[in-house]
N, C-alpha and C. Protein backbone atom coordinates (compact mmCIF):
# COMPACT_ATOMS: atom_id res chain seq x y z
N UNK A 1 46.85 -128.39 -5.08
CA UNK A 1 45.94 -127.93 -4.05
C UNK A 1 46.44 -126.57 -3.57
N UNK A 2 45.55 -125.75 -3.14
CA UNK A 2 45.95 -124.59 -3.25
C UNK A 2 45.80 -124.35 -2.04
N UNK A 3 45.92 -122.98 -1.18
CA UNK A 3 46.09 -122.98 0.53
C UNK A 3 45.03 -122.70 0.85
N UNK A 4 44.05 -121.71 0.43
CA UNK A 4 42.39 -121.99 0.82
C UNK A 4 41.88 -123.16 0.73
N UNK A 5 42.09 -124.13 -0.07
CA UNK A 5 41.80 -125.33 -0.39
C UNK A 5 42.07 -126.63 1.30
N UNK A 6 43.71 -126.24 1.48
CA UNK A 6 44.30 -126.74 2.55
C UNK A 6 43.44 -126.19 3.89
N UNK A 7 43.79 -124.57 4.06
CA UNK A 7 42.97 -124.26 4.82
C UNK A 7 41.28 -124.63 5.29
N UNK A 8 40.57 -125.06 3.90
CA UNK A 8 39.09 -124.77 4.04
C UNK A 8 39.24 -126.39 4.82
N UNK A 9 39.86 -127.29 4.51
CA UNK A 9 40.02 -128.59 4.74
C UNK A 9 40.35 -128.94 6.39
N UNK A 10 41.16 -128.38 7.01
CA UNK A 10 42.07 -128.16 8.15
C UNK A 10 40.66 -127.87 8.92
N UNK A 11 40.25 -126.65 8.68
CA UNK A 11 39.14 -126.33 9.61
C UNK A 11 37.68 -126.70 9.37
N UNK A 12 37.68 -127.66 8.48
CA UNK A 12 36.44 -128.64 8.47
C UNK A 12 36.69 -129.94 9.15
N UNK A 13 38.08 -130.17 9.07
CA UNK A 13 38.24 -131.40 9.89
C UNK A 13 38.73 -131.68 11.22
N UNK A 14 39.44 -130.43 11.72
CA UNK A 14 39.86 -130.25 12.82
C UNK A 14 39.41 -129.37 13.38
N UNK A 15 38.45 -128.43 12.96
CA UNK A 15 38.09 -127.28 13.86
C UNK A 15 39.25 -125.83 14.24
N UNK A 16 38.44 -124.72 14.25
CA UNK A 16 39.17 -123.79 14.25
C UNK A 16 40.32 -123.87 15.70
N UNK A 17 40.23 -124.39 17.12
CA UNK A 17 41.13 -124.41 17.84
C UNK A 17 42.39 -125.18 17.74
N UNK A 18 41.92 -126.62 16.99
CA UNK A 18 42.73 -127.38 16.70
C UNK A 18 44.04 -126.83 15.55
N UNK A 19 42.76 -126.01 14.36
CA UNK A 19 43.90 -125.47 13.54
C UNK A 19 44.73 -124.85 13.86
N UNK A 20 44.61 -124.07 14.55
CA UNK A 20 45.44 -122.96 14.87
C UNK A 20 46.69 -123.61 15.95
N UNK A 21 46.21 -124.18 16.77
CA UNK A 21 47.70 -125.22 17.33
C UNK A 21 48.30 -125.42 16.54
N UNK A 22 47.77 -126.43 15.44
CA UNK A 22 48.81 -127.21 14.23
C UNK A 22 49.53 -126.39 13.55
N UNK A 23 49.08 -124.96 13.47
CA UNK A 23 49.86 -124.17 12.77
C UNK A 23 50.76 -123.61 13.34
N UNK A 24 50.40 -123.24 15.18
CA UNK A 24 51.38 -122.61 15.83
C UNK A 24 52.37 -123.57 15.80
N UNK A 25 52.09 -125.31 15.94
CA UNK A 25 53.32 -126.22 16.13
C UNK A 25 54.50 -126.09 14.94
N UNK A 26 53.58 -125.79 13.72
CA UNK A 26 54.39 -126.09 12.66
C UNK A 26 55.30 -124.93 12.31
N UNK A 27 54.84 -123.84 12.70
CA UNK A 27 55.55 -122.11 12.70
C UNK A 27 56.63 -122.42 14.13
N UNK A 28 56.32 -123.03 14.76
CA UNK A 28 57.57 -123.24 16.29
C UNK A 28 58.53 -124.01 15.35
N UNK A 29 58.48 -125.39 15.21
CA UNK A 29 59.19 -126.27 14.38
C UNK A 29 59.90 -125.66 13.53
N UNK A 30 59.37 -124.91 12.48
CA UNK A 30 60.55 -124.06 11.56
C UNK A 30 61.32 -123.92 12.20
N UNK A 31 60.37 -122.68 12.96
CA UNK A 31 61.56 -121.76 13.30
C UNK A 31 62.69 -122.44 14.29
N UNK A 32 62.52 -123.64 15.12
CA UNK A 32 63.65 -124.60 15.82
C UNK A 32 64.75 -125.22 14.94
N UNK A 33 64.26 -125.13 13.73
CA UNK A 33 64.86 -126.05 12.67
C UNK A 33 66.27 -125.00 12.08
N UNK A 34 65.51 -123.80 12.19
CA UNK A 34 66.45 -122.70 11.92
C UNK A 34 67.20 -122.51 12.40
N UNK A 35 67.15 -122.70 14.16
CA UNK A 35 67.60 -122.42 15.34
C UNK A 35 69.34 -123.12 15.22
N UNK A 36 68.42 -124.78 15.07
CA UNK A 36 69.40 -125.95 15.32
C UNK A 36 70.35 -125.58 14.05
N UNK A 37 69.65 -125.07 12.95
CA UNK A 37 70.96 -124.73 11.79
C UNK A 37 72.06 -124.09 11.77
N UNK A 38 71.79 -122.71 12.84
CA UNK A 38 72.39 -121.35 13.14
C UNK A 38 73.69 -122.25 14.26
N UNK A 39 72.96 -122.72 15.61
CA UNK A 39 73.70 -123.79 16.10
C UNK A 39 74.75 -124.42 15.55
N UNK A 40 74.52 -125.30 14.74
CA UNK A 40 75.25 -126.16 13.79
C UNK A 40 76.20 -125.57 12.55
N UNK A 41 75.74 -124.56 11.96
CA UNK A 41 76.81 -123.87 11.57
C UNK A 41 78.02 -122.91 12.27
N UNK A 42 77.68 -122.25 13.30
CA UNK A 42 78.47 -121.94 14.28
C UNK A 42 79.61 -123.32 14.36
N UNK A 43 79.25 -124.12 15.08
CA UNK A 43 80.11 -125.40 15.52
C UNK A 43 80.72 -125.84 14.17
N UNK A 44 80.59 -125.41 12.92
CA UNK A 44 80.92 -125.63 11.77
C UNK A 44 82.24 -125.08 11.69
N UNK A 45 81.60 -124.00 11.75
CA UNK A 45 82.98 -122.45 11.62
C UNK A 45 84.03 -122.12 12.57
N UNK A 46 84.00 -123.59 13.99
CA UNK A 46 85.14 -123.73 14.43
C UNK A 46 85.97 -124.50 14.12
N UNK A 47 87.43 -124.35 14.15
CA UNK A 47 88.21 -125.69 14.17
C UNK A 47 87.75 -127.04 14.88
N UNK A 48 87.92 -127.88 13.78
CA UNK A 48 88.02 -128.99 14.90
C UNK A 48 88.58 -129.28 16.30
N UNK A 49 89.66 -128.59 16.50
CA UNK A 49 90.56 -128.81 17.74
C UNK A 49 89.90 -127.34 18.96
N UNK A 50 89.10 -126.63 18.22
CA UNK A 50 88.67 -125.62 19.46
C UNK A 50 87.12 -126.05 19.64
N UNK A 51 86.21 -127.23 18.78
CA UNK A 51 84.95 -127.46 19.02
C UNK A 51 84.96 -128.71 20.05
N UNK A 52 83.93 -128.30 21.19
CA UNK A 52 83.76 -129.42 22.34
C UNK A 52 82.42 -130.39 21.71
N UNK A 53 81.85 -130.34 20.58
CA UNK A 53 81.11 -131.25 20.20
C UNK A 53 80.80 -131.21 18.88
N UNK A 54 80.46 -132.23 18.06
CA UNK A 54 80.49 -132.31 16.76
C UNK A 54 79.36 -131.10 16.19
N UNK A 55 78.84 -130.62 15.28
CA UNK A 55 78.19 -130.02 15.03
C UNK A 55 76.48 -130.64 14.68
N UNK A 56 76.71 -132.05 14.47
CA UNK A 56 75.70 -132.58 14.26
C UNK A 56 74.63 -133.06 15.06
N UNK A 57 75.32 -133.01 16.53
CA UNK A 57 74.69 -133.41 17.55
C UNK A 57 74.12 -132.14 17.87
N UNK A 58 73.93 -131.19 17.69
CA UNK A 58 72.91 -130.38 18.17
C UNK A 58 71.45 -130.57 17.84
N UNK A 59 71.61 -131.34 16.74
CA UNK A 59 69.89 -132.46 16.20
C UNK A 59 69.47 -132.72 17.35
N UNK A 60 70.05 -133.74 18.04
CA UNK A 60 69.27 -134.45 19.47
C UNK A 60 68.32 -133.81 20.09
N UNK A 61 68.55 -131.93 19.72
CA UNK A 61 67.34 -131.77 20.70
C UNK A 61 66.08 -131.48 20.29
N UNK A 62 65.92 -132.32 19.17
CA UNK A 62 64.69 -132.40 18.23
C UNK A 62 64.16 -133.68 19.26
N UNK A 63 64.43 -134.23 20.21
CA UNK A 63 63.84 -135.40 21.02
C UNK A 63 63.23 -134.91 22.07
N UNK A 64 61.93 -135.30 21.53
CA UNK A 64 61.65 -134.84 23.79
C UNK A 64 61.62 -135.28 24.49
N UNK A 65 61.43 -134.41 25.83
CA UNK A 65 61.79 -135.13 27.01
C UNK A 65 63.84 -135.23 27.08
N UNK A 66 64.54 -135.75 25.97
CA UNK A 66 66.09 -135.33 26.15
C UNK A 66 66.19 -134.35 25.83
N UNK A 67 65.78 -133.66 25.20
CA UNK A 67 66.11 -132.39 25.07
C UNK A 67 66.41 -130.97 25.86
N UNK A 68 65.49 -131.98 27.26
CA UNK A 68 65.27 -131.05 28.53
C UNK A 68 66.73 -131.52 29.39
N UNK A 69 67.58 -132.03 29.16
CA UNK A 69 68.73 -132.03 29.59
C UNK A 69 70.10 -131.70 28.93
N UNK A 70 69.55 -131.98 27.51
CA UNK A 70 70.20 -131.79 26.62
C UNK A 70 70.72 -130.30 26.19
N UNK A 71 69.56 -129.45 26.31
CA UNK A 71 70.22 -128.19 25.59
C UNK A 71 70.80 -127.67 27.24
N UNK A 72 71.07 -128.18 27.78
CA UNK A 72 72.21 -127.40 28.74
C UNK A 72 73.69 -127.65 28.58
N UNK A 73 73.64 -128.83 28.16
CA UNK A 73 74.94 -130.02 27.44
C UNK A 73 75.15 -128.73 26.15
N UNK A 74 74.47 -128.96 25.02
CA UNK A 74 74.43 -127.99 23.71
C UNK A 74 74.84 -126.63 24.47
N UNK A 75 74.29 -125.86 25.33
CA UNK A 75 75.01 -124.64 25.58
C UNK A 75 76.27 -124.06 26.14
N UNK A 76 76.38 -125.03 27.15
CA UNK A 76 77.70 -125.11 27.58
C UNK A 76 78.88 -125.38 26.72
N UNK A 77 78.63 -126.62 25.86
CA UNK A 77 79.52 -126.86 24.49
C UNK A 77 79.72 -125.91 23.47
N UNK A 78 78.55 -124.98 23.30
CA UNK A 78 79.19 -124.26 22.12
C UNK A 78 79.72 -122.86 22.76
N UNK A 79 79.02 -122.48 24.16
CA UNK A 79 79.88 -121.85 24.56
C UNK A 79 81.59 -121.67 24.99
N UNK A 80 81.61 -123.04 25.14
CA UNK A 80 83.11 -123.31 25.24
C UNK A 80 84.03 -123.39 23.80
N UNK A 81 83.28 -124.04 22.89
CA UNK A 81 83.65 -123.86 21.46
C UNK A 81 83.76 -122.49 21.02
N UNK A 82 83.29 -121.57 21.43
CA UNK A 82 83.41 -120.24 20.92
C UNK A 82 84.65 -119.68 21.24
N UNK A 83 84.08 -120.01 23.05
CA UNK A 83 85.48 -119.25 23.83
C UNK A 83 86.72 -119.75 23.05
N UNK A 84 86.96 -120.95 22.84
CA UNK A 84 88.49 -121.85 22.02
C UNK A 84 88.63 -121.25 20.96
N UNK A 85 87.48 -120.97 19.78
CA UNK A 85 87.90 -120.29 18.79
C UNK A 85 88.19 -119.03 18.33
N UNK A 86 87.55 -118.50 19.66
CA UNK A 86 88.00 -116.86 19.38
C UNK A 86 89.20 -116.33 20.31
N UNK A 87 90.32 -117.57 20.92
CA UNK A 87 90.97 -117.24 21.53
C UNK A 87 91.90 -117.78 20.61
N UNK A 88 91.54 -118.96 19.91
CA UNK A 88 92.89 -119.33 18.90
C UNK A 88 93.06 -118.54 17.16
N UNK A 89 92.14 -117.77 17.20
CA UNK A 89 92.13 -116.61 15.72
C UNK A 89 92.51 -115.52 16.92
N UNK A 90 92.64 -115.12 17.97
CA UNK A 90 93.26 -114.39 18.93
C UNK A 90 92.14 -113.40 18.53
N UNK A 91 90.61 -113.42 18.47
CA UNK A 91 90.10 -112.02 18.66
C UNK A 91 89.47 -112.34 19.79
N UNK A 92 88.93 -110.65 20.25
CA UNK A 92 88.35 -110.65 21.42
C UNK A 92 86.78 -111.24 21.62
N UNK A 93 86.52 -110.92 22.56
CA UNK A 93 85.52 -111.59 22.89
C UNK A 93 84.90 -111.02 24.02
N UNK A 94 83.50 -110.66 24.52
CA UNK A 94 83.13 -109.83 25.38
C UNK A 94 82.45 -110.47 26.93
N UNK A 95 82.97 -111.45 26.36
CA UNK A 95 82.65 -113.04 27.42
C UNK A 95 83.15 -113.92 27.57
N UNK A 96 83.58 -114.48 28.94
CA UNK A 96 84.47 -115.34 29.16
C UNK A 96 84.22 -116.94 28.14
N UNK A 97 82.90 -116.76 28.51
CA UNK A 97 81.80 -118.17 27.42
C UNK A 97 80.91 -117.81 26.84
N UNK A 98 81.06 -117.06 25.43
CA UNK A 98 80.24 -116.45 24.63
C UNK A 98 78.66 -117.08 24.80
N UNK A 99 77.62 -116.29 24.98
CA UNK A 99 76.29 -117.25 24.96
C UNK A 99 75.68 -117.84 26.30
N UNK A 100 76.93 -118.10 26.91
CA UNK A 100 76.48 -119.18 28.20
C UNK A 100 75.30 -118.48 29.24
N UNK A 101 75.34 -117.53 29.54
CA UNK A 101 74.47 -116.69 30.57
C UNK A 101 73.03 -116.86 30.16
N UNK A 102 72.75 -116.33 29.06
CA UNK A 102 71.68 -115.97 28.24
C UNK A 102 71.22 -117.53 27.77
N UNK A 103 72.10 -118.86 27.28
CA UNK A 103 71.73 -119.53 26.87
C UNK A 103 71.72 -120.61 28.22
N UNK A 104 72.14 -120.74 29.35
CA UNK A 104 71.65 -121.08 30.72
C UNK A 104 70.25 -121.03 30.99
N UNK A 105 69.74 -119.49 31.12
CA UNK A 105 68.29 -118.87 31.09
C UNK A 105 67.54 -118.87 30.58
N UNK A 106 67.82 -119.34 29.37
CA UNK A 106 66.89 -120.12 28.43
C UNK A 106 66.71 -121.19 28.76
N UNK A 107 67.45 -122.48 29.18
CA UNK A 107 67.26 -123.62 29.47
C UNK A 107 66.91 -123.59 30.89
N UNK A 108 67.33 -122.65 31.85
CA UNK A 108 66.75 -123.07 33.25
C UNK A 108 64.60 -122.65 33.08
N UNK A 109 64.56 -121.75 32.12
CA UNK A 109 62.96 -121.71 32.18
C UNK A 109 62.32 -121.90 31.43
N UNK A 110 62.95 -122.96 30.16
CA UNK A 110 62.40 -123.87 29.37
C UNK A 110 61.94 -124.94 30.56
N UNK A 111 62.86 -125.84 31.19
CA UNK A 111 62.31 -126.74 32.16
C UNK A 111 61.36 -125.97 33.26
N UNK A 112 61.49 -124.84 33.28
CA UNK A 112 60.55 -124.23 34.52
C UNK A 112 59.30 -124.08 34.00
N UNK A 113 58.94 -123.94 32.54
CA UNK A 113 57.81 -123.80 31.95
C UNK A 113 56.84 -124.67 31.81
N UNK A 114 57.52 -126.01 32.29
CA UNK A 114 56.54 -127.01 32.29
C UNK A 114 55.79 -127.06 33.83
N UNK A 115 56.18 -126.64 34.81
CA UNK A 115 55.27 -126.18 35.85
C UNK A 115 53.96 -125.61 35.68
N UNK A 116 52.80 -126.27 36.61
CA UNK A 116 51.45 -125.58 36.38
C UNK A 116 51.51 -124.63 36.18
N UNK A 117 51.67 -123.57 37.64
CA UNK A 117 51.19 -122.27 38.10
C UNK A 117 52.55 -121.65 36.89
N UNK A 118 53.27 -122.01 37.60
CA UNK A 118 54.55 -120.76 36.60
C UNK A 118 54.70 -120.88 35.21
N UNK A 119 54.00 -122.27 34.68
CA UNK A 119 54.99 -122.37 33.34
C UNK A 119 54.28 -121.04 31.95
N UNK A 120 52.95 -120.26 32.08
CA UNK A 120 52.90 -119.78 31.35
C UNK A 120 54.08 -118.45 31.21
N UNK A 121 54.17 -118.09 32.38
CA UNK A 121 55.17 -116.87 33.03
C UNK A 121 56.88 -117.47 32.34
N UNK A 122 56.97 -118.48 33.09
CA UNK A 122 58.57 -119.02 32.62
C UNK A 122 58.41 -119.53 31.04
N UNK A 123 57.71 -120.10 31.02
CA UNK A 123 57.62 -120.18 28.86
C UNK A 123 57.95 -118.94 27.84
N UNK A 124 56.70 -117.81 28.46
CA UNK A 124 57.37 -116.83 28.08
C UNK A 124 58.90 -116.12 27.78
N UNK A 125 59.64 -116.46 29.16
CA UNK A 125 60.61 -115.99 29.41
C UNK A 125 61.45 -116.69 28.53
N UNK A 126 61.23 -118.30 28.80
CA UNK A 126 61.83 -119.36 27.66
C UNK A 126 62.23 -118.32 26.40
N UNK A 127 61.09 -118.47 25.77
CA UNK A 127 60.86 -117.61 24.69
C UNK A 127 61.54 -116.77 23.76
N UNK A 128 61.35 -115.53 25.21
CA UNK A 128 62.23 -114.21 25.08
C UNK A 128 63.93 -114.97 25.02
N UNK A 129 64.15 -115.72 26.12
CA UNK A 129 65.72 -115.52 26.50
C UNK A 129 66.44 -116.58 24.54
N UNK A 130 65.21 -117.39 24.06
CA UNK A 130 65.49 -118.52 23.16
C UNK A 130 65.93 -117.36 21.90
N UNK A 131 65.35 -116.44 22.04
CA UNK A 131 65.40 -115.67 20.58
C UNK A 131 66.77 -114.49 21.31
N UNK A 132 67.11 -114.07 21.82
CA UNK A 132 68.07 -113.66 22.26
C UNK A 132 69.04 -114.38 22.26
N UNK A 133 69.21 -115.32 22.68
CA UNK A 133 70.30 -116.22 22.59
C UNK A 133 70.77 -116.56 21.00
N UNK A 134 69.27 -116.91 19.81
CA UNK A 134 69.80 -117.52 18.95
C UNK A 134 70.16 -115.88 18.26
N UNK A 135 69.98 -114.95 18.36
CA UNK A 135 70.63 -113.60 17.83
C UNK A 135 72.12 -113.59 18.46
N UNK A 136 72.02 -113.78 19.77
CA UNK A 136 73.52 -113.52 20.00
C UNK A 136 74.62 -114.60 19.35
N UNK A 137 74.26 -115.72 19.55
CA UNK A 137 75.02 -116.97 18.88
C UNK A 137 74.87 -116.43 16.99
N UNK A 138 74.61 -116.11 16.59
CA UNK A 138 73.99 -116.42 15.03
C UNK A 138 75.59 -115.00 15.05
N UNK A 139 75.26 -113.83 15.86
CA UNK A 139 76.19 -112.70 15.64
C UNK A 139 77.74 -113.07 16.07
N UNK A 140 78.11 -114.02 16.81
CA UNK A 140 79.14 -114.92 17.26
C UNK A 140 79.71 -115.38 15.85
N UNK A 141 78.64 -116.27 15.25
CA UNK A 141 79.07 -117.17 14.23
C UNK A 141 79.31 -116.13 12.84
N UNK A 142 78.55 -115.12 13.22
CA UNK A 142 79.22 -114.18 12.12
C UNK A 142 80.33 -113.40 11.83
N UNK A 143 80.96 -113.41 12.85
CA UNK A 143 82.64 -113.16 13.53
C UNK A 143 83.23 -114.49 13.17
N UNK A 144 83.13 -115.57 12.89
CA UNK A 144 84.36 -116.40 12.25
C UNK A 144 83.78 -117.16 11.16
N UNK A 145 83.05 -116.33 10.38
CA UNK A 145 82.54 -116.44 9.19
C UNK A 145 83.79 -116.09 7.84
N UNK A 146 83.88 -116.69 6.76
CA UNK A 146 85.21 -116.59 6.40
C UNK A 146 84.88 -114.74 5.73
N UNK A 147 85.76 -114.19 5.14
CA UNK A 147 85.44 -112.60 4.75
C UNK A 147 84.47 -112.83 3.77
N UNK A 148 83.67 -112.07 3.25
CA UNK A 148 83.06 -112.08 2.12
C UNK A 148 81.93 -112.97 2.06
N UNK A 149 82.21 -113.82 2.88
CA UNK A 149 80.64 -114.79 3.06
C UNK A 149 79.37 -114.10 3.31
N UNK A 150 78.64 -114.12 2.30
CA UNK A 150 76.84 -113.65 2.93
C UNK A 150 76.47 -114.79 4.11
N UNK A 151 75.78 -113.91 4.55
CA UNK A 151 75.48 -114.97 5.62
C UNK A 151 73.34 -114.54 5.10
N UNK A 152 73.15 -116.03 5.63
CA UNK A 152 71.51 -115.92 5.30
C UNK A 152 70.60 -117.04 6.16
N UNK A 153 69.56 -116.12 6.68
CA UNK A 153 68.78 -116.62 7.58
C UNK A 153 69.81 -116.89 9.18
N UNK A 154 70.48 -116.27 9.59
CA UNK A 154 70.80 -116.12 10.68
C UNK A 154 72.10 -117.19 10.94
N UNK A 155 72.45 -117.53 9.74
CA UNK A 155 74.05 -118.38 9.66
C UNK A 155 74.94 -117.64 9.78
């Protein structure tokens, strides 16, 4: 089946508003999937003894509703995992808790976005601060990346 095929199908059966959700959901989803990878490899590329949480648990916040408590848990942890590992390879670091500020502000207006009046305003911001954060973390994890490693898709 081919994607006009998919497409002509989608919007005969769901209608053009509907499609276009399903597609925005499924283009969000990637790109979260990517997110949680970049995440998870980071927590990879620390020692065990400088990571405050396994790397695998950053999945969980594929749940909703926990997730809205959760990625504050996830930010704080890998911020602290950073700070441990870039203090025990002794490089610097331009933050006391690599991430934490930026990845706070993401989570304080992810939950703010679900508000009537504000949440289109704070979603946005969600947004902005979510893709900032996963650039700054992804550039973190590329500092204790071993030498010579390509890094791809934001690992």
């Amino acid at each position: 089946m081919d994607f006009n095929t998919v497409m002509s199908w989608a919007l005969d059966a769901l209608g053009l508003t509907q499609t276009i959700l399903v597609l925005a959901f499924a283009g969000w989803l990637c790109g979260f999937v990517f997110f949680l990878l970049t995440l998870s490899r980071t927590l990879e590329r620390c020692a065990s003894e400088s990571r405050l949480m396994p790397p695998g648990e950053v999945w969980l916040l594929l749940i909703p509703l926990f997730n809205l408590v959760w990625q504050f848990v996830v930010v704080a942890k890998v911020a602290g995992s950073l700070r441990n590992e870039f203090t025990r390879r002794g490089l610097p670091i331009d933050e006391q808790e690599p991430g934490k500020h930026l990845g706070f502000a993401m989570c304080v207006l992810a939950v703010m976005s679900m508000a009537p009046i504000f949440g289109i305003l704070t979603g946005m911001g969600a947004i902005l601060c979510w893709l900032g954060y996963w650039m700054q973390i992804a550039g973190y994890s590329s500092h204790l990346a071993p030498s010579g490693q390509v890094l791809a898709a934001g690992h």
